[in-house]
Structure formats: structure tokens, C-alpha cells
N, C-alpha and C. Protein backbone atom coordinates (compact mmCIF):
# COMPACT_ATOMS: atom_id res chain seq x y z
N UNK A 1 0.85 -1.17 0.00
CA UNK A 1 0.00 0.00 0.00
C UNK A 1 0.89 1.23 0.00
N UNK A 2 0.63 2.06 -0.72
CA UNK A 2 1.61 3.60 -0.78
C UNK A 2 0.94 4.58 0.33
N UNK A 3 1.61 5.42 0.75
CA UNK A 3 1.19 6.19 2.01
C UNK A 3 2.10 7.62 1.75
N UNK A 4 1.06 8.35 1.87
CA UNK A 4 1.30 9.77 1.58
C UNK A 4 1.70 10.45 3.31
N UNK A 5 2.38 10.96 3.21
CA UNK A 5 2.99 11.67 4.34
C UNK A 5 3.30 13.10 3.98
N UNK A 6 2.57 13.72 4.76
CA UNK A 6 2.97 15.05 4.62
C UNK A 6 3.17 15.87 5.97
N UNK A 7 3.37 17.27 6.25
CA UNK A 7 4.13 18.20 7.06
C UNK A 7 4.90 17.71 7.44
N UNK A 8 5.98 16.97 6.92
CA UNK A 8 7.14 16.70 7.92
C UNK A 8 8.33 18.04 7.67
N UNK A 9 8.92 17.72 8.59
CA UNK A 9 10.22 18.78 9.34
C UNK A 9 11.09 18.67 7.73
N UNK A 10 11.53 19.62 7.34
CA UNK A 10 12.82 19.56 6.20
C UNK A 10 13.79 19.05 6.37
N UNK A 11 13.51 18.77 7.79
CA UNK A 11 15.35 18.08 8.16
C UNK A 11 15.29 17.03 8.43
N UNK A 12 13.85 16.14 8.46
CA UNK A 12 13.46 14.65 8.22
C UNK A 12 13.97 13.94 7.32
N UNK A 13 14.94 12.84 7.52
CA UNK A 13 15.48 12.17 6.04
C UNK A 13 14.55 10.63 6.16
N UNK A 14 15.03 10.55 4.74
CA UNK A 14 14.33 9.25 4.60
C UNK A 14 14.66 7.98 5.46
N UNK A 15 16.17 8.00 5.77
CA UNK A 15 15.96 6.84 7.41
C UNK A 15 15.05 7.43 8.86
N UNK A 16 14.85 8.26 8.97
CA UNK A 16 13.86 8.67 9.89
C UNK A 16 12.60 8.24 9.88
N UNK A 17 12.22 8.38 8.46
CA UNK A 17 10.96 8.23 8.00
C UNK A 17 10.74 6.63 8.19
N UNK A 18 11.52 6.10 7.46
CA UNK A 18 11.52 4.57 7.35
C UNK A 18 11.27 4.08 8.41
N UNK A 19 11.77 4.69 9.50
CA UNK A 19 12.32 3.60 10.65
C UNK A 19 10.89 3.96 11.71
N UNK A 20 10.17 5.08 11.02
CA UNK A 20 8.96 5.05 12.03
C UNK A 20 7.86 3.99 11.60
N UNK A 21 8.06 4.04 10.31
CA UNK A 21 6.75 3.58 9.92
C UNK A 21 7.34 1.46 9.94
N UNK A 22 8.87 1.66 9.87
CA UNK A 22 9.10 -0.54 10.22
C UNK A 22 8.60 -0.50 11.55
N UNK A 23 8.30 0.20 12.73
CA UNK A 23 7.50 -0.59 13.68
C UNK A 23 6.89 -0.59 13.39
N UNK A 24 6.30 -0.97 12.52
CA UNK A 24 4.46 -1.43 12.59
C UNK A 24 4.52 -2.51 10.90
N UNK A 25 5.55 -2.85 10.52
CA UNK A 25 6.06 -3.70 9.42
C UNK A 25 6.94 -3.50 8.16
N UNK A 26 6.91 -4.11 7.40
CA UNK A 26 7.85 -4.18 6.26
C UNK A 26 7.70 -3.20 5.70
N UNK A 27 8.73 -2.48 5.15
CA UNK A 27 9.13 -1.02 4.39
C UNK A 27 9.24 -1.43 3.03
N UNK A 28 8.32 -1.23 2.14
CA UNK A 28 9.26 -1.50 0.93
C UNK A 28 10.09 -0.75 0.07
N UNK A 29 9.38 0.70 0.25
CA UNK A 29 10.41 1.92 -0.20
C UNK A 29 10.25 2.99 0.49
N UNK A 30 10.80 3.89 0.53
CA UNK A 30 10.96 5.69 1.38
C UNK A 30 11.70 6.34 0.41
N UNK A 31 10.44 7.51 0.03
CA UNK A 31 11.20 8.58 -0.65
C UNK A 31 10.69 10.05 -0.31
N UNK A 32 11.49 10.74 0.16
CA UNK A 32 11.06 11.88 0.31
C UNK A 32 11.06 12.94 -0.78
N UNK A 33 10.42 13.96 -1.11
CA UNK A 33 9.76 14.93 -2.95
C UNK A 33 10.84 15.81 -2.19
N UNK A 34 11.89 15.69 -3.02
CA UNK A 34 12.95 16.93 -3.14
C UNK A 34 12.76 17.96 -4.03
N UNK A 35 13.45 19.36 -3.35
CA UNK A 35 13.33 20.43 -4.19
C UNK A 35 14.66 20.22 -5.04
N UNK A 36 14.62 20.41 -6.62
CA UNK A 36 15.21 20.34 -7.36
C UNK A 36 16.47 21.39 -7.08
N UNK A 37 16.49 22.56 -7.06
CA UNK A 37 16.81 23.81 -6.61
C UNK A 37 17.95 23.54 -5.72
N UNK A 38 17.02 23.68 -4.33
CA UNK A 38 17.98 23.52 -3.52
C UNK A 38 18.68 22.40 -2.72
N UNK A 39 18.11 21.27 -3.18
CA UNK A 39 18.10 19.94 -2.79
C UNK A 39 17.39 19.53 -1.34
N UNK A 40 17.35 20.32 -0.73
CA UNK A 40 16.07 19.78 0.67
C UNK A 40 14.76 19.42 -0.06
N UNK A 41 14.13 19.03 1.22
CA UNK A 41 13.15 17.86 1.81
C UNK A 41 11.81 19.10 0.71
N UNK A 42 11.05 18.74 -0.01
CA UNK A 42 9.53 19.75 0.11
C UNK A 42 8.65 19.06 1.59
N UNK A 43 9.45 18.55 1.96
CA UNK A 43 8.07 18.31 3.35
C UNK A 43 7.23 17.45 3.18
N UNK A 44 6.94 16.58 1.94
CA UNK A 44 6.24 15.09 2.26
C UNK A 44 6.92 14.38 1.84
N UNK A 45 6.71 13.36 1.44
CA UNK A 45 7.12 11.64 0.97
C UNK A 45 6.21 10.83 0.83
N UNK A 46 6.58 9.58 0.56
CA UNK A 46 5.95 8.42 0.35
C UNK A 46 5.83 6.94 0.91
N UNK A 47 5.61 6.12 1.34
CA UNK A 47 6.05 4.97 2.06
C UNK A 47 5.11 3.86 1.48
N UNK A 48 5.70 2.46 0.77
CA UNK A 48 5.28 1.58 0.41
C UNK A 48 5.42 0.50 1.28
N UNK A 49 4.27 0.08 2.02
CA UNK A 49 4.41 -1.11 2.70
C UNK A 49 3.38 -1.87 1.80
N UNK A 50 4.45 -3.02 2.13
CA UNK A 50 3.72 -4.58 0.70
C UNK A 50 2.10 -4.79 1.65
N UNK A 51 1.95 -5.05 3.08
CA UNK A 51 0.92 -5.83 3.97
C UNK A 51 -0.38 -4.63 4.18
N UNK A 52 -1.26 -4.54 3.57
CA UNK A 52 -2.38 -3.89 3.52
C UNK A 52 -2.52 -3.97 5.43
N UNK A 53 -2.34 -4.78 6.49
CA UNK A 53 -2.93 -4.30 7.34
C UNK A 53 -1.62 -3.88 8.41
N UNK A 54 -0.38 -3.94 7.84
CA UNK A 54 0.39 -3.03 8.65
C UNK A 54 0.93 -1.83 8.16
N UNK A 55 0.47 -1.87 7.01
CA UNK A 55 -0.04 0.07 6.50
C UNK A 55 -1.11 0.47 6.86
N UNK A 56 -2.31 0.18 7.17
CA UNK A 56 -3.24 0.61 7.94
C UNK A 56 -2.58 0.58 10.05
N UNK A 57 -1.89 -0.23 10.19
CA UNK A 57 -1.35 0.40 11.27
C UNK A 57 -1.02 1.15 11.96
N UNK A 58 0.01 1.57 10.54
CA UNK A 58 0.62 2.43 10.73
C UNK A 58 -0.08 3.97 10.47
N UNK A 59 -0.67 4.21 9.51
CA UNK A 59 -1.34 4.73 9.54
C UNK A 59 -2.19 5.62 10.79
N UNK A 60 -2.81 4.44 11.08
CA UNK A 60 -3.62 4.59 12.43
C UNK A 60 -2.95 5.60 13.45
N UNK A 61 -1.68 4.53 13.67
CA UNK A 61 -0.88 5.05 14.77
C UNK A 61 0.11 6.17 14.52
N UNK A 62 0.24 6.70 13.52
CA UNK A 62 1.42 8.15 12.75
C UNK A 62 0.20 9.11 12.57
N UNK A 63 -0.56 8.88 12.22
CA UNK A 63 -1.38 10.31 11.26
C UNK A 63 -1.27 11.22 12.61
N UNK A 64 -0.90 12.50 12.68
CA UNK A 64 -0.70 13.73 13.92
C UNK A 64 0.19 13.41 14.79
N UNK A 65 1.58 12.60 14.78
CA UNK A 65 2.21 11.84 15.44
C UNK A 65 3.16 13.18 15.44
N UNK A 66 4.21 13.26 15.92
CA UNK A 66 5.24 14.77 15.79
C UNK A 66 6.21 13.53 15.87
N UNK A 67 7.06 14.19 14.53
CA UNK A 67 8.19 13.58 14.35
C UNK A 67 8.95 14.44 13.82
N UNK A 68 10.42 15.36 14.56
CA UNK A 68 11.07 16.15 14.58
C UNK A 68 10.17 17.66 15.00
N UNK A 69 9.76 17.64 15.96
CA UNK A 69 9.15 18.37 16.12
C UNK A 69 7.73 19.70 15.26
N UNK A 70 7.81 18.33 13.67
CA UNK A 70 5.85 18.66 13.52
C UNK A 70 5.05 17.35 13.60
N UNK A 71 3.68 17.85 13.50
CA UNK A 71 2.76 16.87 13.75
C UNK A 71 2.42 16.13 12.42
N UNK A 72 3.01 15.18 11.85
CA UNK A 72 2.87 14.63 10.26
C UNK A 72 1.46 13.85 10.50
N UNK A 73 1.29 14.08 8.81
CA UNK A 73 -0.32 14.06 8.12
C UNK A 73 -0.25 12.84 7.65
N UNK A 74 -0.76 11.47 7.71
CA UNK A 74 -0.90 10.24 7.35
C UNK A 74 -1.71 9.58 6.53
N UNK A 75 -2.07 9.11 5.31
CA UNK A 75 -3.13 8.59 4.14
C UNK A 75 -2.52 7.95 3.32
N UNK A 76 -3.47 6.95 2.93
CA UNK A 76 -2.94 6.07 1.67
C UNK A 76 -3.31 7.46 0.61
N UNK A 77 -2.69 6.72 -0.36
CA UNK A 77 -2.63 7.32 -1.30
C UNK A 77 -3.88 6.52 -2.70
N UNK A 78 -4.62 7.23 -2.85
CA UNK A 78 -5.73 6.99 -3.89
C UNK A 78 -5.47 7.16 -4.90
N UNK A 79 -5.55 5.79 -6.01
CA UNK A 79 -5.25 6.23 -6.97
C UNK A 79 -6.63 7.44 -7.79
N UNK A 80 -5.29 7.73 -8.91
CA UNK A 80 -5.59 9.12 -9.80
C UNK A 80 -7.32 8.44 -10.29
N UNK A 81 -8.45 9.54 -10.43
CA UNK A 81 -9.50 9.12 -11.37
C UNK A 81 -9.54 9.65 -12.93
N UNK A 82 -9.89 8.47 -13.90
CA UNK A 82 -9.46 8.62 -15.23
C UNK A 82 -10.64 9.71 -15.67
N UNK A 83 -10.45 10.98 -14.98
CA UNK A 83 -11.94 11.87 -15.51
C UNK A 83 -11.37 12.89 -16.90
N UNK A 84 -10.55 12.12 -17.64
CA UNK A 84 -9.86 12.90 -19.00
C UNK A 84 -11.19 12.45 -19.85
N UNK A 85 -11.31 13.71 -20.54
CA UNK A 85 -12.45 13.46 -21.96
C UNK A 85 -11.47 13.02 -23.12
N UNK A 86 -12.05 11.99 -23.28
CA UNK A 86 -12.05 11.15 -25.30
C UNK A 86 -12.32 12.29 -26.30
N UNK A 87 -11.34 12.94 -26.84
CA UNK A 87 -11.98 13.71 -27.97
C UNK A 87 -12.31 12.72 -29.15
N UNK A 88 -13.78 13.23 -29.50
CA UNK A 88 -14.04 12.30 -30.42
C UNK A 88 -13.90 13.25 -31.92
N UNK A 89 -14.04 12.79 -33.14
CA UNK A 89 -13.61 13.15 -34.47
C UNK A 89 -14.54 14.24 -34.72
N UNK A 90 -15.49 14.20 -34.09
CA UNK A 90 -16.12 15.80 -34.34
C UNK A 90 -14.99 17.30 -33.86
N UNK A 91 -14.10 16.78 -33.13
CA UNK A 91 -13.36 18.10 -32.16
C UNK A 91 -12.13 18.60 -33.28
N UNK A 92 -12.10 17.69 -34.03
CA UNK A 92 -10.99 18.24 -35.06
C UNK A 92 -11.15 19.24 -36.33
């Protein structure tokens, strides 16, 4: 399951991140959305745990949790809805 994390601290690295969310099970990836620019943190990430109910765990137990002193935002991540219009041969 992918898990959206957001307000975290800029100075949160991705072993930080990781290592909150393996108590509660298997990590399969950690990436935190870097600014191109300046190379720090933009303040969320991502976390793939393979076990649907120790990503809901975790979940549970992180969402408003303070880790480096902010309170991080916890959700799976939903996939995208396909609401793109089909141009059909009249639009040309």
C-alpha cells in the first residue's frame, strides 16, 4: 500500500521516516519529494508497505504523530480518477 505523508520537518530524512513507519512492518520503499533547486526535503514523501494491514497500522498510529518536532499528516494514497475526456472526431 503507498502512504502519503505530509508536514514533515525539512530536516526529516528518509531513514527517519523509514524507521517510524518498520515498527508497525515491512518497508518496501521511502522517498522523500525533493526540491530540485535547492536539494532539501519539500516536506512530504511516500512509504510503500507490501501488507495492507500493517499500512493501515501504521497509519492509524502516525497520522498527527510529531516527528522532529511537527505533527505529520498520514493517508494512503488513492489512486488518480481517469476523468480525462475522449476527444471524439467531431473536435478536429
Amino acid at each position: 500500500m503507498k502512504i502519503l505523508v505530509r508536514n514533515l520537518a525539512r530536516t526529516t530524512g528518509e531513514a527517519a521516516l523509514e524507521a517510524a513507519f518498520a515498527e508497525f512492518g515491512s518497508v518496501q520503499a521511502c522517498n522523500l519529494v525533493m526540491d530540485t533547486d535547492t536539494g532539501t526535503s519539500k516536506g512530504f514523501g511516500f512509504v510503500d508497505m507490501p501488507k495492507a494491514s500493517e499500512a493501515k497500522a501504521a497509519i492509524q498510529a502516525l497520522n498527527y504523530k510529531k516527528i522532529d518536532g511537527n505533527k505529520i499528516r498520514v493517508k494512503k494514497v488513492e489512486p488518480k480518477s481517469n476523468n480525462t475526456a475522449i476527444p471524439s472526431d467531431d473536435d478536429n
